[in-house]
N, C-alpha and C. Protein backbone atom coordinates (compact mmCIF):
# COMPACT_ATOMS: atom_id res chain seq x y z
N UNK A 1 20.88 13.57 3.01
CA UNK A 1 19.87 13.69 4.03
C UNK A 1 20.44 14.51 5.18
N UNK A 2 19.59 14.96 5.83
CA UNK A 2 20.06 15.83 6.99
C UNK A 2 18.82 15.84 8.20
N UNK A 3 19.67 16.14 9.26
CA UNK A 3 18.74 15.58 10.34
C UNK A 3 18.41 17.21 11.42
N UNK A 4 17.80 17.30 11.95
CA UNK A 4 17.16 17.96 12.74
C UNK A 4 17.25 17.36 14.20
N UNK A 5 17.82 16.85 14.98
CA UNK A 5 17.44 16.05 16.05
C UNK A 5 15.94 16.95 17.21
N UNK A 6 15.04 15.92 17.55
CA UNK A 6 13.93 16.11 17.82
C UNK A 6 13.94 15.34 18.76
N UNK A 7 12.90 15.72 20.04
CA UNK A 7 12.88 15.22 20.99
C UNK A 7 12.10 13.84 20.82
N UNK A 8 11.79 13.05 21.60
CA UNK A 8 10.82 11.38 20.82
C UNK A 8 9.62 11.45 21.76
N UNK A 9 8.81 11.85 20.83
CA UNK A 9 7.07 11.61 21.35
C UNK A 9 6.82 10.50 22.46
N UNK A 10 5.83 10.98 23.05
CA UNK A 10 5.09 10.37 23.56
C UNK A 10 4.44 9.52 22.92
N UNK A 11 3.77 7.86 23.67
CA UNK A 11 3.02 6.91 22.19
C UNK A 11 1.84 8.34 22.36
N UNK A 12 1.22 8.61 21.00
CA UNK A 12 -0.27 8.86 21.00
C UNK A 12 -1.15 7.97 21.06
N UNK A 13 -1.94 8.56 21.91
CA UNK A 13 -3.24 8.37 23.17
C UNK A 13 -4.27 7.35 22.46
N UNK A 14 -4.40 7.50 20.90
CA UNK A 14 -5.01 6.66 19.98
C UNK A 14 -4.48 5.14 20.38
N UNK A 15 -3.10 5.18 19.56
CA UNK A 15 -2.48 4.31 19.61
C UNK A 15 -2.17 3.04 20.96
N UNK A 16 -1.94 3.78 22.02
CA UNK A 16 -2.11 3.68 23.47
C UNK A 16 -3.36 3.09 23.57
N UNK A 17 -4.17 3.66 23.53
CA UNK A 17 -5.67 2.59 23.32
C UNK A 17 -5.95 1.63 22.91
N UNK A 18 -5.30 1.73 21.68
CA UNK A 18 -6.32 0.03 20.79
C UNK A 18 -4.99 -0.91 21.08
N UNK A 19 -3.45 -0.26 21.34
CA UNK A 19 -2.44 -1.20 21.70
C UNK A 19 -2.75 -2.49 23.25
N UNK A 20 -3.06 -1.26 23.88
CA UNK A 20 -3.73 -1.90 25.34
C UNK A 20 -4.68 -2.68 25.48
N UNK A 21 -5.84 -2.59 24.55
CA UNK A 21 -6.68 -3.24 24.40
C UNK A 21 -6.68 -4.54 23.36
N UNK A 22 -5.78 -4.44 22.75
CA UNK A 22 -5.38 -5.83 22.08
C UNK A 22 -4.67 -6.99 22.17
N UNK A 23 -3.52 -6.05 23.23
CA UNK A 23 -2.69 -7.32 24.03
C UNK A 23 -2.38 -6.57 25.48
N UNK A 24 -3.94 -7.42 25.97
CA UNK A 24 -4.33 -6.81 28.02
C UNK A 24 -3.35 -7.48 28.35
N UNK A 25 -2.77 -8.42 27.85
CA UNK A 25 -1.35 -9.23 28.65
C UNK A 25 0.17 -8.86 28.46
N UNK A 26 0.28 -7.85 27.27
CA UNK A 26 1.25 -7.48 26.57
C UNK A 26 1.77 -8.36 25.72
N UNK A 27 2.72 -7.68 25.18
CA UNK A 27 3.40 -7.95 23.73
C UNK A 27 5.16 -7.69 24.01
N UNK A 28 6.03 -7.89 23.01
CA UNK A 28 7.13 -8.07 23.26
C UNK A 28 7.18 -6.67 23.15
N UNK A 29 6.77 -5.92 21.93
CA UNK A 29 7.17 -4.83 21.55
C UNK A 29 6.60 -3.46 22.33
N UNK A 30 5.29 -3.70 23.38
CA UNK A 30 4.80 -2.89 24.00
C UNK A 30 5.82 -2.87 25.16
N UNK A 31 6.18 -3.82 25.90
CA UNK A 31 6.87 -4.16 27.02
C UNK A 31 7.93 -3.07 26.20
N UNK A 32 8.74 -3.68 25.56
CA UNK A 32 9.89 -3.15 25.02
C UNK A 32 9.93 -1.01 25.42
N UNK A 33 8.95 -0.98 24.75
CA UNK A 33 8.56 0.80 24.88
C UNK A 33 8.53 1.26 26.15
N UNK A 34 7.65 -0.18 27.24
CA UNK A 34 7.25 0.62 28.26
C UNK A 34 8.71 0.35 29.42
N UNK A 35 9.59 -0.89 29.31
CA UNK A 35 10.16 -1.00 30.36
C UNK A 35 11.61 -0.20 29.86
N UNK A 36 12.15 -0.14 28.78
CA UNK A 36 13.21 0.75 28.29
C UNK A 36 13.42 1.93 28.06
N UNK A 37 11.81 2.63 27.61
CA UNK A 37 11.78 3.82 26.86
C UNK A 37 12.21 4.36 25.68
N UNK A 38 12.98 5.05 25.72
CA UNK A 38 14.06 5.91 24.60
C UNK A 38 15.11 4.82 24.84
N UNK A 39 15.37 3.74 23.55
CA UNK A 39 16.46 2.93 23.41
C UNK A 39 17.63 4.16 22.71
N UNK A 40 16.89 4.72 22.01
CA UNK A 40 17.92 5.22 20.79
C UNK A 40 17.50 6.98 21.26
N UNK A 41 18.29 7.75 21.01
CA UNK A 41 18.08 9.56 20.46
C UNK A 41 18.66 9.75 19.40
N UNK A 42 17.96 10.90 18.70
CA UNK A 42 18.52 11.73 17.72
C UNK A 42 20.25 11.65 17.71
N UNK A 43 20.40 12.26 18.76
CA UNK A 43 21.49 12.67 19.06
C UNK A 43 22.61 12.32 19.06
N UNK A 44 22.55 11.03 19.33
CA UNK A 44 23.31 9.49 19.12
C UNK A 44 24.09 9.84 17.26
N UNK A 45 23.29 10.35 16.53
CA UNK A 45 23.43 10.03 15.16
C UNK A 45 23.76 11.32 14.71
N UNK A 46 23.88 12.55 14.98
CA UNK A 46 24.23 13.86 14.63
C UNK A 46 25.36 13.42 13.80
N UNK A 47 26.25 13.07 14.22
CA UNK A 47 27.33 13.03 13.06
C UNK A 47 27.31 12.41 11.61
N UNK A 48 26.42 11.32 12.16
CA UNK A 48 26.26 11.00 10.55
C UNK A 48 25.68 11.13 9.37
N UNK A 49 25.25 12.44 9.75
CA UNK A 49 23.74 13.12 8.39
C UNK A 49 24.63 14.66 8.40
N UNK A 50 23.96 14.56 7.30
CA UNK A 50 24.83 16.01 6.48
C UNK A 50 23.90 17.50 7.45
N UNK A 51 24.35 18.66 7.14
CA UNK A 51 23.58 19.59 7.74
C UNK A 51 23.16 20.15 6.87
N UNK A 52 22.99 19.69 5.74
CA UNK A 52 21.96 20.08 4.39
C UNK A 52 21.26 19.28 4.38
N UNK A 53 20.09 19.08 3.26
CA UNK A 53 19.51 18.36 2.41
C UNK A 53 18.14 18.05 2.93
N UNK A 54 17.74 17.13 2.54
CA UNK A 54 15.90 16.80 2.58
C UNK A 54 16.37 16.11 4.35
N UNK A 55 15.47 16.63 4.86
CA UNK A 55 15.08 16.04 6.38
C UNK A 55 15.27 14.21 6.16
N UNK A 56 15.61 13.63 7.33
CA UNK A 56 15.91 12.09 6.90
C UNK A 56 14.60 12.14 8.23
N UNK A 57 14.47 10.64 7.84
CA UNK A 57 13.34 9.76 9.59
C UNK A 57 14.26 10.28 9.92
N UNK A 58 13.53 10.44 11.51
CA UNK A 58 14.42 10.71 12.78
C UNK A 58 15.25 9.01 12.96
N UNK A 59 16.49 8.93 13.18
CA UNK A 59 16.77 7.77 13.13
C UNK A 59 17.15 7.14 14.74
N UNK A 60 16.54 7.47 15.26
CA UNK A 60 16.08 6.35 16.68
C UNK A 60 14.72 5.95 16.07
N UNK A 61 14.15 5.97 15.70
CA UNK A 61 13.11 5.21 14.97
C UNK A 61 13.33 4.19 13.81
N UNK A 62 14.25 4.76 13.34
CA UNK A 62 14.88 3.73 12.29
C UNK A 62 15.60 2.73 12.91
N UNK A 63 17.02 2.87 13.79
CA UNK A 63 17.07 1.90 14.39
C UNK A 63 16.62 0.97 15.39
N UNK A 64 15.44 1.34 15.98
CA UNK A 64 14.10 0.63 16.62
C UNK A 64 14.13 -0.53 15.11
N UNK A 65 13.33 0.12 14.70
CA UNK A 65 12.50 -0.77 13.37
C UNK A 65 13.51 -1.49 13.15
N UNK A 66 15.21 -1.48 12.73
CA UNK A 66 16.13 -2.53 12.48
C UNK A 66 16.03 -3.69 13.16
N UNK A 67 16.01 -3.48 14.63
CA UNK A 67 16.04 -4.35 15.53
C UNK A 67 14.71 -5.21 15.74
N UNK A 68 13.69 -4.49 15.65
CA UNK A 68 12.44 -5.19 15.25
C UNK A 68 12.14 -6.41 14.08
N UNK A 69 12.80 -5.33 13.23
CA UNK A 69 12.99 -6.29 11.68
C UNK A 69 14.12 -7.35 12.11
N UNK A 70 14.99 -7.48 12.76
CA UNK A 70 16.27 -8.71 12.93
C UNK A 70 14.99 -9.43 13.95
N UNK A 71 14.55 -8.83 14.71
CA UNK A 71 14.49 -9.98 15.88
C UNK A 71 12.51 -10.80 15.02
N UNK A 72 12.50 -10.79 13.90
CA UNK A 72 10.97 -11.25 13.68
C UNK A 72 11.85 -11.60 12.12
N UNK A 73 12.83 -11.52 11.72
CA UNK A 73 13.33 -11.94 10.43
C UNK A 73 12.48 -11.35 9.44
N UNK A 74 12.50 -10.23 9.21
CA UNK A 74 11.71 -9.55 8.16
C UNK A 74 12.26 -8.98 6.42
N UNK A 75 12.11 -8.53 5.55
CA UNK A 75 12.37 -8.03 4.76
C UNK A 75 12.43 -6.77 4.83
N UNK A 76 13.30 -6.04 4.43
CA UNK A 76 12.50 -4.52 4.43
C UNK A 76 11.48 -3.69 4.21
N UNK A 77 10.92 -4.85 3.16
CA UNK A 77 9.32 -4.33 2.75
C UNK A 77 8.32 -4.44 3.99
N UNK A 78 8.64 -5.94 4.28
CA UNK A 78 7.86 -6.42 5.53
C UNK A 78 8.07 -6.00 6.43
N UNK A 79 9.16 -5.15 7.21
CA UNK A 79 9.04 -4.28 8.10
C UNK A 79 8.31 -2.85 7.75
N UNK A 80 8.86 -2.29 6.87
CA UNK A 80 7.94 -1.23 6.16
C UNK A 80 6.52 -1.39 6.73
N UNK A 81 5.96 -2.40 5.98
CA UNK A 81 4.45 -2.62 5.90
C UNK A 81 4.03 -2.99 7.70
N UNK A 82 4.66 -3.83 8.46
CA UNK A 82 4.63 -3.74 10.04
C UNK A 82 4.19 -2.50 10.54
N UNK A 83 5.41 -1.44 10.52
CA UNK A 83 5.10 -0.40 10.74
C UNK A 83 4.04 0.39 10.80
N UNK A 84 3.55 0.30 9.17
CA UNK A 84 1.80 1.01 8.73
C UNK A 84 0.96 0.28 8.98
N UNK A 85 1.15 -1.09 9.41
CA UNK A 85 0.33 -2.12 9.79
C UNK A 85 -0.26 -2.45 10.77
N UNK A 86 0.93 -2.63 12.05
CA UNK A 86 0.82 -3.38 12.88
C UNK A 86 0.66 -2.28 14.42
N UNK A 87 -0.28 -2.54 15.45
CA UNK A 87 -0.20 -1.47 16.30
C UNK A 87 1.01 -1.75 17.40
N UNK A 88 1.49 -2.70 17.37
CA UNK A 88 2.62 -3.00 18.78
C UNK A 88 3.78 -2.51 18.09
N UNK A 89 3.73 -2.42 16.83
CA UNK A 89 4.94 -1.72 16.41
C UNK A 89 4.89 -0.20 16.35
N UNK A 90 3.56 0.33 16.17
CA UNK A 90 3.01 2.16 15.96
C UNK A 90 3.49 2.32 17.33
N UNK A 91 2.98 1.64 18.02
CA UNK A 91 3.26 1.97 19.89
C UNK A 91 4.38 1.83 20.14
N UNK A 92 5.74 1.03 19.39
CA UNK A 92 6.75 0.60 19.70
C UNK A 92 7.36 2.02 19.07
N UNK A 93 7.16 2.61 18.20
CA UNK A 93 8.18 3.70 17.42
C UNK A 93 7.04 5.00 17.57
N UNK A 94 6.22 5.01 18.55
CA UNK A 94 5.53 6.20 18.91
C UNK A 94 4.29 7.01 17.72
N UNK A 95 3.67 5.87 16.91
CA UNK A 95 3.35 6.34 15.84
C UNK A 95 1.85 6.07 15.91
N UNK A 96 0.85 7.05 14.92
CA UNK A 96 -0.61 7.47 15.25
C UNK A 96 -0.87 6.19 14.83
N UNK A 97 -2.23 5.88 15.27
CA UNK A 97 -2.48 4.15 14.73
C UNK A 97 -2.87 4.94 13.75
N UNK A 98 -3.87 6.07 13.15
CA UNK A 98 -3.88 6.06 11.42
C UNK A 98 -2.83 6.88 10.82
N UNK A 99 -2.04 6.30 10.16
CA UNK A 99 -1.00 7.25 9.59
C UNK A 99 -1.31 6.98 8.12
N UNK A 100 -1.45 8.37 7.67
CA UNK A 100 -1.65 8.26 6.40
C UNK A 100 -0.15 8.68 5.50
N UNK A 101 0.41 8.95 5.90
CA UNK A 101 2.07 9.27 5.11
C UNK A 101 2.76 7.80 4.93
N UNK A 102 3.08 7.13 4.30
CA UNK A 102 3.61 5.89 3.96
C UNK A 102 5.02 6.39 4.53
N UNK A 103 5.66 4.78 5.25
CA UNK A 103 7.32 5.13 6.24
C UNK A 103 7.78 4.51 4.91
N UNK A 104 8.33 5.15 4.50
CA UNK A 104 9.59 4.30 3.54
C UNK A 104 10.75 5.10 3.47
């Protein structure tokens, strides 16, 4: 795998919407986005991906989702499926509420 480091989106404006409107009081994982920001960068991880091969996730998103998955005791599937699932997590890793590309 090989990485590209990329700057980290903004949540989209979709997502931002129905997140806000579902938990008006917040959530662990919205808080999380809004009072920390960028936990993780690309950049952080340059060394450890080859400078060949198939593009990897950007992995500040990946290690988001680790920490997500430890702190809710998940499986990997069950974080997987969070991800495409769940909107405090789309908002937590900056992702469209419809994503049609499966994260695996």
């Amino acid at each position: 795998m090989s990485m590209q480091p990329q700057p980290i989106p903004p949540v989209p404006d979709d997502t931002a919407v129905v997140a806000q409107a579902a938990f008006p009081k917040g959530n662990l994982y919205l808080q999380i986005r809004d009072t920390l920001g960028s936990i993780y960068q690309d950049e952080s991880f340059v060394s450890l991906f080859s400078r060949r091969g198939q593009p990897a996730q950007s992995p500040w998103r990946l290690a988001l989702v680790c920490v997500m998955q430890f702190i809710e005791n998940l499986s990997d599937r069950q974080a997987a499926d969070a991800v495409r699932a769940r909107i405090d997590w789309k908002y937590a890793t900056r992702r469209p509420r419809i994503q049609l590309l499966a994260f695996e």
